[in-house]
Structures are given as C-alpha cells and as structure tokens.
PDB file of N, CA and C in Angstrom:
ATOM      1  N   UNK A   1     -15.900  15.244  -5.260  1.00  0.00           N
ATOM      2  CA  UNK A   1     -15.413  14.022  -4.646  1.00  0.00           C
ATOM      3  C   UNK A   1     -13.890  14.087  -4.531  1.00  0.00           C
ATOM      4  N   UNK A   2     -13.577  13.585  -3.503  1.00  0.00           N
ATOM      5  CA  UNK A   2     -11.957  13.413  -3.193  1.00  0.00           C
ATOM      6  C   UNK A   2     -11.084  12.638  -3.944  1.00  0.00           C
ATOM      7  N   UNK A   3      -9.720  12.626  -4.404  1.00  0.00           N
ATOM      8  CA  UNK A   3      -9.114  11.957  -5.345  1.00  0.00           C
ATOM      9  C   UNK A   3      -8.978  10.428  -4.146  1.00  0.00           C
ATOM     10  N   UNK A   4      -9.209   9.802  -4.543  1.00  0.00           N
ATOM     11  CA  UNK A   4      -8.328   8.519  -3.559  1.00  0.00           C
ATOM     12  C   UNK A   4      -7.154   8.194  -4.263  1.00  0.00           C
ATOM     13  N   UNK A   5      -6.143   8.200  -2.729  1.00  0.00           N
ATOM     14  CA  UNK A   5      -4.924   7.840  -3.027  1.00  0.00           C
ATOM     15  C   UNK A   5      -4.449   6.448  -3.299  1.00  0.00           C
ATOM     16  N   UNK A   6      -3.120   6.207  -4.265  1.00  0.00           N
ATOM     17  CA  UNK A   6      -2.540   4.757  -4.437  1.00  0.00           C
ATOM     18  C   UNK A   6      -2.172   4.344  -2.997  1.00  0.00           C
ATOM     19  N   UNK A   7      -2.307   3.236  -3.642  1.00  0.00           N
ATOM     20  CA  UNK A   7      -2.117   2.244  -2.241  1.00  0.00           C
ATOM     21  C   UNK A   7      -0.392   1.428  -2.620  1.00  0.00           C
ATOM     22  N   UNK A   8       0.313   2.113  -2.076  1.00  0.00           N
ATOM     23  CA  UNK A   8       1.717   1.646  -2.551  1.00  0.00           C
ATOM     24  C   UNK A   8       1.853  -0.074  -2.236  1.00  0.00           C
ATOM     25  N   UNK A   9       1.297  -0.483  -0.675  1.00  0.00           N
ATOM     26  CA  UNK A   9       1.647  -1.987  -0.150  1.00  0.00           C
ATOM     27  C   UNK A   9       0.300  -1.878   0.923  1.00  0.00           C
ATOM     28  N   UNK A  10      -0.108  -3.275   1.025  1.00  0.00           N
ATOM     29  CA  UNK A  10      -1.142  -3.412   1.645  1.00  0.00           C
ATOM     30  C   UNK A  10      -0.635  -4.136   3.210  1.00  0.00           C
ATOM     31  N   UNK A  11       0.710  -3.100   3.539  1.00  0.00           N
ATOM     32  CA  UNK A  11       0.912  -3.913   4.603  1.00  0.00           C
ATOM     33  C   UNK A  11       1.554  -2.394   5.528  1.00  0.00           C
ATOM     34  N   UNK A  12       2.454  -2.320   6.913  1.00  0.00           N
ATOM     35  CA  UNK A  12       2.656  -1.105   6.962  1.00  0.00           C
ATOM     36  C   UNK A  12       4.272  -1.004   7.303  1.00  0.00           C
ATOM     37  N   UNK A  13       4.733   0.391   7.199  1.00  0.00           N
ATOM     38  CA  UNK A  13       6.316   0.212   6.821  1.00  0.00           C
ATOM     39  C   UNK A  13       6.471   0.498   8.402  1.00  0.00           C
ATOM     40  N   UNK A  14       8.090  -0.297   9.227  1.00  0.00           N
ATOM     41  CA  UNK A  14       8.281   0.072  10.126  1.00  0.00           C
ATOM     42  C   UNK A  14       9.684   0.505  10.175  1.00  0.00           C
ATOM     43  N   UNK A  15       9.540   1.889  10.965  1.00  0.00           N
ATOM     44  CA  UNK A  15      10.483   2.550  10.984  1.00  0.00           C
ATOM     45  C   UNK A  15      10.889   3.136  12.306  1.00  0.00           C
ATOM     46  N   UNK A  16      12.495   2.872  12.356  1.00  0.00           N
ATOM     47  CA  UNK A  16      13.010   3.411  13.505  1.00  0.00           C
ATOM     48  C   UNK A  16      13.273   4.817  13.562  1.00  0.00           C
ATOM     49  N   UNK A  17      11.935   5.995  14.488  1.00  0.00           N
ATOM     50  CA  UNK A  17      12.307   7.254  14.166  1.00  0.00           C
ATOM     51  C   UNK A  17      12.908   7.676  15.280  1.00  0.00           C
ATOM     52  N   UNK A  18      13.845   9.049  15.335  1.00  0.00           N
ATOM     53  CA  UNK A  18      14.148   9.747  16.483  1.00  0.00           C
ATOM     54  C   UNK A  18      13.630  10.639  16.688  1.00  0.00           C
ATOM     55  N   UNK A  19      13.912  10.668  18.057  1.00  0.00           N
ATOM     56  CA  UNK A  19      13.314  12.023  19.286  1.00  0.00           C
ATOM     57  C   UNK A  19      13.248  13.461  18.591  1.00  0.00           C
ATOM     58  N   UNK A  20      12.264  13.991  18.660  1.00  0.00           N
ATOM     59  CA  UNK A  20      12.505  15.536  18.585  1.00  0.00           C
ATOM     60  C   UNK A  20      12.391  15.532  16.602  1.00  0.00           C
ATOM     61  N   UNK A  21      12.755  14.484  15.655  1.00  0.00           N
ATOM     62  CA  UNK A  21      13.389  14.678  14.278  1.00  0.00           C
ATOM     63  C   UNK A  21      11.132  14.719  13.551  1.00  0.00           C
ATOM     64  N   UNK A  22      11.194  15.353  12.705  1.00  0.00           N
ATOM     65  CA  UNK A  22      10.182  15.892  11.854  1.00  0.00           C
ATOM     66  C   UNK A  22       9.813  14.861  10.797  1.00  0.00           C
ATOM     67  N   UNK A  23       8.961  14.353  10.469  1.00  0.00           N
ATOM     68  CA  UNK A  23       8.631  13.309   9.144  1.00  0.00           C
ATOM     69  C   UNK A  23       7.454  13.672   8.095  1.00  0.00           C
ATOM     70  N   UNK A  24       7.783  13.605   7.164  1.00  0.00           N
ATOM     71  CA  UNK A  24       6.702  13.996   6.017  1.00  0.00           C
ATOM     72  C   UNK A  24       6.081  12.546   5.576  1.00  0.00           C
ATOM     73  N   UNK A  25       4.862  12.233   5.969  1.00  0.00           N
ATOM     74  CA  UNK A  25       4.562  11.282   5.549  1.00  0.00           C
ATOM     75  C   UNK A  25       3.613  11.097   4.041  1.00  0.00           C
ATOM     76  N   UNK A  26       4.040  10.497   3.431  1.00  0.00           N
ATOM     77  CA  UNK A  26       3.571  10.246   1.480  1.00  0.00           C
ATOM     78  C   UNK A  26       1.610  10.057   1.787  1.00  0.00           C
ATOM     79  N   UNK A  27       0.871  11.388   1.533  1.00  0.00           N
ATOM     80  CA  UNK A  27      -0.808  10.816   1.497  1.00  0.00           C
ATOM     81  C   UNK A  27      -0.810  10.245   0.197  1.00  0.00           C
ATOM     82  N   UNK A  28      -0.480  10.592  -0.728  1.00  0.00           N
ATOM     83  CA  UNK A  28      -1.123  10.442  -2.348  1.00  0.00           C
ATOM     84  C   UNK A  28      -0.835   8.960  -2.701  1.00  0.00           C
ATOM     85  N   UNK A  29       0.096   8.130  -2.216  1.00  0.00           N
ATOM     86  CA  UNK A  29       0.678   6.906  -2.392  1.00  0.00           C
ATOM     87  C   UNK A  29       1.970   6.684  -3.559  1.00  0.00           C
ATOM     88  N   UNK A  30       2.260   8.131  -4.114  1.00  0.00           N
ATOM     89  CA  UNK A  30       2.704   8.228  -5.088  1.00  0.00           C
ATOM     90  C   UNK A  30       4.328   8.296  -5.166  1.00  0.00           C
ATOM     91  N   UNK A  31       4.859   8.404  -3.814  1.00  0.00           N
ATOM     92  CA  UNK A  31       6.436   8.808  -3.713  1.00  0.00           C
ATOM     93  C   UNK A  31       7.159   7.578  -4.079  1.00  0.00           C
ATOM     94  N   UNK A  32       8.167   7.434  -4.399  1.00  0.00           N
ATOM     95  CA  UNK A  32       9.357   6.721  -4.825  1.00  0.00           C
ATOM     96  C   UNK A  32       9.857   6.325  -3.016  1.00  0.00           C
ATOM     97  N   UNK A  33       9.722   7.534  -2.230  1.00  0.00           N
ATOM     98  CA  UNK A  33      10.537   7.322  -1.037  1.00  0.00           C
ATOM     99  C   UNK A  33       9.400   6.705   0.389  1.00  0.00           C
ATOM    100  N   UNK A  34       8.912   5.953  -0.214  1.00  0.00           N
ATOM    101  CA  UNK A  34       7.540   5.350   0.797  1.00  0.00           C
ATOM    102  C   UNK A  34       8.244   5.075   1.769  1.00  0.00           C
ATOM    103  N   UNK A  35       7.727   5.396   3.237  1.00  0.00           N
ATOM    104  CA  UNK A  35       6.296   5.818   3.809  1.00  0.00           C
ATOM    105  C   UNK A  35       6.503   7.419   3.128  1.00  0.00           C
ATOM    106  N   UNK A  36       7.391   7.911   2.899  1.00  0.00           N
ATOM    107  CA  UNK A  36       7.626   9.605   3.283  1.00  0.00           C
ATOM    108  C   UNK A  36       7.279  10.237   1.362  1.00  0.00           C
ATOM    109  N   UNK A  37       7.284  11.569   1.651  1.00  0.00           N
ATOM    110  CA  UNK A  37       7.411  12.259   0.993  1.00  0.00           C
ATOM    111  C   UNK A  37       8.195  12.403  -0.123  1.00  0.00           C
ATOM    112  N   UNK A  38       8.404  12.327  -1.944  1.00  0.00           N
ATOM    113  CA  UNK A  38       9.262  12.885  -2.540  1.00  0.00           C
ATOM    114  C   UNK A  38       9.164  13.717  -3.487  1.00  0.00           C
ATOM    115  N   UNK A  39       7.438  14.448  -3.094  1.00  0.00           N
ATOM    116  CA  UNK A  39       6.984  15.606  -4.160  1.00  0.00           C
ATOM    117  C   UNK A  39       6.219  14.938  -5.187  1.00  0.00           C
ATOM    118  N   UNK A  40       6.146  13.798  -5.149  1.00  0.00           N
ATOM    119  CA  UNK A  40       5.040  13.187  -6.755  1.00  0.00           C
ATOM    120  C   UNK A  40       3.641  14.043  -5.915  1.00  0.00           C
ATOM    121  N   UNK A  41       3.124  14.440  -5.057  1.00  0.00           N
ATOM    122  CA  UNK A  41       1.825  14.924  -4.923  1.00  0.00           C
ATOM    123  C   UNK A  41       1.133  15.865  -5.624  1.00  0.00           C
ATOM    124  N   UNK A  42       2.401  16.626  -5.949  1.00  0.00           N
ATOM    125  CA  UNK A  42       1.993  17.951  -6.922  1.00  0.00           C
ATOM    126  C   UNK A  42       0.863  17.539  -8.286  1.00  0.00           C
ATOM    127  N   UNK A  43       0.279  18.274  -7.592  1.00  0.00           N
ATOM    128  CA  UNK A  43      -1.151  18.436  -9.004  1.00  0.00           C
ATOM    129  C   UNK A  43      -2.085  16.876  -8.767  1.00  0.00           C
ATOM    130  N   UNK A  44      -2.139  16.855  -7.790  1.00  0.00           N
ATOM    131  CA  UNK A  44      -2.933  15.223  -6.956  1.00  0.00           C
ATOM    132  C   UNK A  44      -3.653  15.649  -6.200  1.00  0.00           C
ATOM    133  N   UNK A  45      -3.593  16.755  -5.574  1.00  0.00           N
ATOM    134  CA  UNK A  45      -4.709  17.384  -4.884  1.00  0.00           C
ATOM    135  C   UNK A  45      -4.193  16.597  -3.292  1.00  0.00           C
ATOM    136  N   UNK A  46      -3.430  16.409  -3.231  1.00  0.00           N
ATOM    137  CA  UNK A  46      -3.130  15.542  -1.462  1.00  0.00           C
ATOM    138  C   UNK A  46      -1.893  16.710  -1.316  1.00  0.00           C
ATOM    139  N   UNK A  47      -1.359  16.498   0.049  1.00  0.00           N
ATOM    140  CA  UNK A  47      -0.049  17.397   0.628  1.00  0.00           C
ATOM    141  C   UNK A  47       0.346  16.285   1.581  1.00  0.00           C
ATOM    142  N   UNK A  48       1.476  16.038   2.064  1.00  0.00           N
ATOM    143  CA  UNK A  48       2.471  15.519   2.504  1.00  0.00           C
ATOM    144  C   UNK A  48       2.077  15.666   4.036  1.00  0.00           C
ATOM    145  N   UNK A  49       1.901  14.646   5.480  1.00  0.00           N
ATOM    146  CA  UNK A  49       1.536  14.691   6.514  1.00  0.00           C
ATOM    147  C   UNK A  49       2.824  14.903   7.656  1.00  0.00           C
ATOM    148  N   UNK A  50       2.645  15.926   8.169  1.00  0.00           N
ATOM    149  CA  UNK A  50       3.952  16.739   9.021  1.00  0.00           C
ATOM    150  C   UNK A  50       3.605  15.772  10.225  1.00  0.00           C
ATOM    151  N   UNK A  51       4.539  15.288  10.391  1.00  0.00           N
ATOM    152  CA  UNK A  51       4.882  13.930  11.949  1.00  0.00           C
ATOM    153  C   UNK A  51       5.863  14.340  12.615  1.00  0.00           C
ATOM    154  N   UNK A  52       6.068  14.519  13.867  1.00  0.00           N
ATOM    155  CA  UNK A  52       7.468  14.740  14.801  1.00  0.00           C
ATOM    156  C   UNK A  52       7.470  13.345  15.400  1.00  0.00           C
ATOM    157  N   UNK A  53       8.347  13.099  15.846  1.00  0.00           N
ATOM    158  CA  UNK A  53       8.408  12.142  17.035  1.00  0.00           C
ATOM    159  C   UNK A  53       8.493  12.567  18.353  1.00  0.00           C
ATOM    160  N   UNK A  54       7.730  11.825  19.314  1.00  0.00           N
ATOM    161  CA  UNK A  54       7.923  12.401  20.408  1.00  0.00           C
ATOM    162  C   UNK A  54       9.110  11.673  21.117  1.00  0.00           C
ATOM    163  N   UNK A  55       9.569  10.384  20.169  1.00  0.00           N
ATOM    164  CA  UNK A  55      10.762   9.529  21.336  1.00  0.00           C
ATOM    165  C   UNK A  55      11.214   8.897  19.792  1.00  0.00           C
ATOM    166  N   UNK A  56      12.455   8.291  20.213  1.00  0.00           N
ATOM    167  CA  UNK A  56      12.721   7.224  19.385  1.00  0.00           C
ATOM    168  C   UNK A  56      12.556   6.180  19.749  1.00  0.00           C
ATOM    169  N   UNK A  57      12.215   5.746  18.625  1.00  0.00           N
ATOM    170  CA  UNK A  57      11.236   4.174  18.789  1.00  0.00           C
ATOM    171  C   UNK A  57      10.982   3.374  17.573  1.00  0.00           C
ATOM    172  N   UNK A  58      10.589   2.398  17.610  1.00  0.00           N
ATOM    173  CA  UNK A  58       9.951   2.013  15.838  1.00  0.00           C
ATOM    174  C   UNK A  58       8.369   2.278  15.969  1.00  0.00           C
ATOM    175  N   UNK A  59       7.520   2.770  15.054  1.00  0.00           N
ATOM    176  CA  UNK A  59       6.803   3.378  14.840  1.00  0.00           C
ATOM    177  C   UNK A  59       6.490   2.269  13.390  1.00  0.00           C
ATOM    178  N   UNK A  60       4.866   2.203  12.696  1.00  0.00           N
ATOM    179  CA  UNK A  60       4.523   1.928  11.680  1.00  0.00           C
ATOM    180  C   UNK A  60       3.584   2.691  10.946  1.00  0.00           C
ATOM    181  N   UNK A  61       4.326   3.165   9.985  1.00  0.00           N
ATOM    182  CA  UNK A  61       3.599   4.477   9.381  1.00  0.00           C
ATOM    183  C   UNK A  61       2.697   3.391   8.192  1.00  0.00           C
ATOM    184  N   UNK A  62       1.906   3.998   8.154  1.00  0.00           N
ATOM    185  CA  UNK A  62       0.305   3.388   6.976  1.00  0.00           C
ATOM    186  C   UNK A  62       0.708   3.066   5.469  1.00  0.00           C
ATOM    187  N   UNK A  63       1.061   2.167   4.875  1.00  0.00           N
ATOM    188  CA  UNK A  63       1.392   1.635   3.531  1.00  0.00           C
ATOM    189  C   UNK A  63       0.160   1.702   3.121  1.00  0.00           C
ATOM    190  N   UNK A  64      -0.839   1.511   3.165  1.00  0.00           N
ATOM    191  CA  UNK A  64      -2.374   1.765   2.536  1.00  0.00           C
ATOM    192  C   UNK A  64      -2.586   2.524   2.153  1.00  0.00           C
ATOM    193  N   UNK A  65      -2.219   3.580   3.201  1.00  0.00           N
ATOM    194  CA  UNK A  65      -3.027   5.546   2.737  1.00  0.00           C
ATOM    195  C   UNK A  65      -4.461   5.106   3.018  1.00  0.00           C
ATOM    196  N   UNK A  66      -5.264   4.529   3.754  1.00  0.00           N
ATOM    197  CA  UNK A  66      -6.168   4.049   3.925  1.00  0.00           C
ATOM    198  C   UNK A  66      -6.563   4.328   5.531  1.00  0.00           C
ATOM    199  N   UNK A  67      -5.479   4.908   6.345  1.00  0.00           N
ATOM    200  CA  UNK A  67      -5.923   4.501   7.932  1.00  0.00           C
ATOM    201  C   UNK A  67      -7.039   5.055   8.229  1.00  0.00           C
ATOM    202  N   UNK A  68      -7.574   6.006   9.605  1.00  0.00           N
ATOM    203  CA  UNK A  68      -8.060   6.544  10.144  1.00  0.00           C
ATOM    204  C   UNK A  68      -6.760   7.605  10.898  1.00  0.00           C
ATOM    205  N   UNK A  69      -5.698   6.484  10.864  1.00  0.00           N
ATOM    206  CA  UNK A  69      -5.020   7.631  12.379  1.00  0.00           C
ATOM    207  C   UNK A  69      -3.695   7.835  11.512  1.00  0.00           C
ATOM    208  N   UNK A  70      -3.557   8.832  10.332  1.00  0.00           N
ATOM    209  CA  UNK A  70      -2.508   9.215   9.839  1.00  0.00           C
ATOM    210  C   UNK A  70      -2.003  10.039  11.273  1.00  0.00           C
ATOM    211  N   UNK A  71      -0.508   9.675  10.330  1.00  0.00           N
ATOM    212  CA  UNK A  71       0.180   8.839   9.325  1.00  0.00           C
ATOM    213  C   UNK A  71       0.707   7.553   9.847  1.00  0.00           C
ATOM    214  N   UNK A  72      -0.025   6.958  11.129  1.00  0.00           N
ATOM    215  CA  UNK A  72       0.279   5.842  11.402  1.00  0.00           C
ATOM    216  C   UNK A  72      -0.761   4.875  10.999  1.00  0.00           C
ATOM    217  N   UNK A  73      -0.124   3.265  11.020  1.00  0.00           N
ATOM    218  CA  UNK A  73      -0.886   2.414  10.559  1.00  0.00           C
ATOM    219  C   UNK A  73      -2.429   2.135  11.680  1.00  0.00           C
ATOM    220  N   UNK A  74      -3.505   1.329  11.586  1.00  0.00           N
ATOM    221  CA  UNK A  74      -4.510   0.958  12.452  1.00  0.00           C
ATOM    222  C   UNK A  74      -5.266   0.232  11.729  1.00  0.00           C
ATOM    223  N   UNK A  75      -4.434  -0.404  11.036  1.00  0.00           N
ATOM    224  CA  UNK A  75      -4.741  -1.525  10.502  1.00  0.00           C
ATOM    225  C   UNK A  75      -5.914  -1.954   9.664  1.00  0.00           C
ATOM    226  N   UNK A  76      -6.239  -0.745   8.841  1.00  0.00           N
ATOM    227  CA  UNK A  76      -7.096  -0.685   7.845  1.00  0.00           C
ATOM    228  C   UNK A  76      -6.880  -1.425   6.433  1.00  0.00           C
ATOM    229  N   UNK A  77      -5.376  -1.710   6.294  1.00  0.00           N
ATOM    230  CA  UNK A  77      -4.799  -2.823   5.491  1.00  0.00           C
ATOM    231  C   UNK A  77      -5.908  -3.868   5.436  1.00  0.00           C
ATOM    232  N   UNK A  78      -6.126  -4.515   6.473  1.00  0.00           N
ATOM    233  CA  UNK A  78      -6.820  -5.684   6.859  1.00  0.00           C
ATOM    234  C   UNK A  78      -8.363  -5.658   5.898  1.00  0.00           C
ATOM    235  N   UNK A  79      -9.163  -4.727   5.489  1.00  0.00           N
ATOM    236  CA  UNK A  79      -9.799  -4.555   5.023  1.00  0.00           C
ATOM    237  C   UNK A  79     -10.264  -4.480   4.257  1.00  0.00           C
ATOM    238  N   UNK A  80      -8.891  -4.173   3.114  1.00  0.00           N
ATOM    239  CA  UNK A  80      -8.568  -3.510   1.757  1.00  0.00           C
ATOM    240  C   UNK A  80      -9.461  -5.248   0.882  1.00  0.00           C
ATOM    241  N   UNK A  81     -10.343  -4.777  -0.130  1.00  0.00           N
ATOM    242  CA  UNK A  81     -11.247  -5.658  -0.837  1.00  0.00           C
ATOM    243  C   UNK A  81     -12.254  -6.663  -0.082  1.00  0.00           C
ATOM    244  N   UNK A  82     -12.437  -5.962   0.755  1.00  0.00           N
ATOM    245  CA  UNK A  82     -13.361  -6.928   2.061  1.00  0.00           C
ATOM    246  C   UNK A  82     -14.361  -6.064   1.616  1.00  0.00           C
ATOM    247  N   UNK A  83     -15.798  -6.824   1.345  1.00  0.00           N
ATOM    248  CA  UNK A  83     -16.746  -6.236   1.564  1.00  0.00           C
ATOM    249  C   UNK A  83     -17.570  -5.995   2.620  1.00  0.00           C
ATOM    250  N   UNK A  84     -18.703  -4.320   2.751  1.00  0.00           N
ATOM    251  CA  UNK A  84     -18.484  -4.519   4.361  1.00  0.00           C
ATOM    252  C   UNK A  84     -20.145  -5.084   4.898  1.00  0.00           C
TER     253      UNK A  84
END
C-alpha cells in the first residue's frame, strides 16, 4: 500500500510563476517551503513533482496533495472528510 501524504492546508496556494522557470512541487506534504519542495521527502517514499511553466501567470498548485491533476489544484480540497 502507498504511504499517503500530509495534507499541509485544505485549501490551494496561489502563485505567481514565470515563463520558461522550473518548479518542484512538495508530494509528501512534508516541506517547510509549501507548495514546493525542501527535501523532508527523503525516506517517505514520495519525490518532488518537476513543473515548468509555460507563461507567467498565477497558477494554484494543490495544498491537499490530494488532486488528480498534480501539481495543480482541481479541487479535491472540497472533499477532504466527505463521505462518498
């Protein structure tokens, strides 16, 4: 069975990214530097989700760790303790 990841915020972070720039987005829920990456994954069995941007824009990367469409949000927040 798969580890499930922390759920840092049950809401999603928005961020202004640029064109062309690379993003590590946090799977495990575990980074200090949420949405992104700061190495707490090690020995969690998750790895860090490689994002480019294709434009700059604001973008909402997934505070859940819960989506479908990493590493952006789709609103699976909405769900979180809903039975189905």
């Amino acid at each position: 069975m798969s580890p499930e990841p922390d759920c840092p915020q049950t809401a999603p972070y928005p961020v202004e990214v640029e064109a062309g720039k690379t993003y590590f987005w946090c799977a495990c829920g575990k980074s200090s530097r949420q949405p992104f990456c700061d190495g707490s994954h090690k020995g969690t069995g998750f790895e860090p989700l490689r994002w480019q941007a294709e434009e700059g824009k604001r973008v909402f990367f997934c505070g859940c760790k819960q989506t479908k469409g990493a590493p952006l949000c789709d609103g699976s927040h909405n769900l979180i303790g809903k039975s189905a």
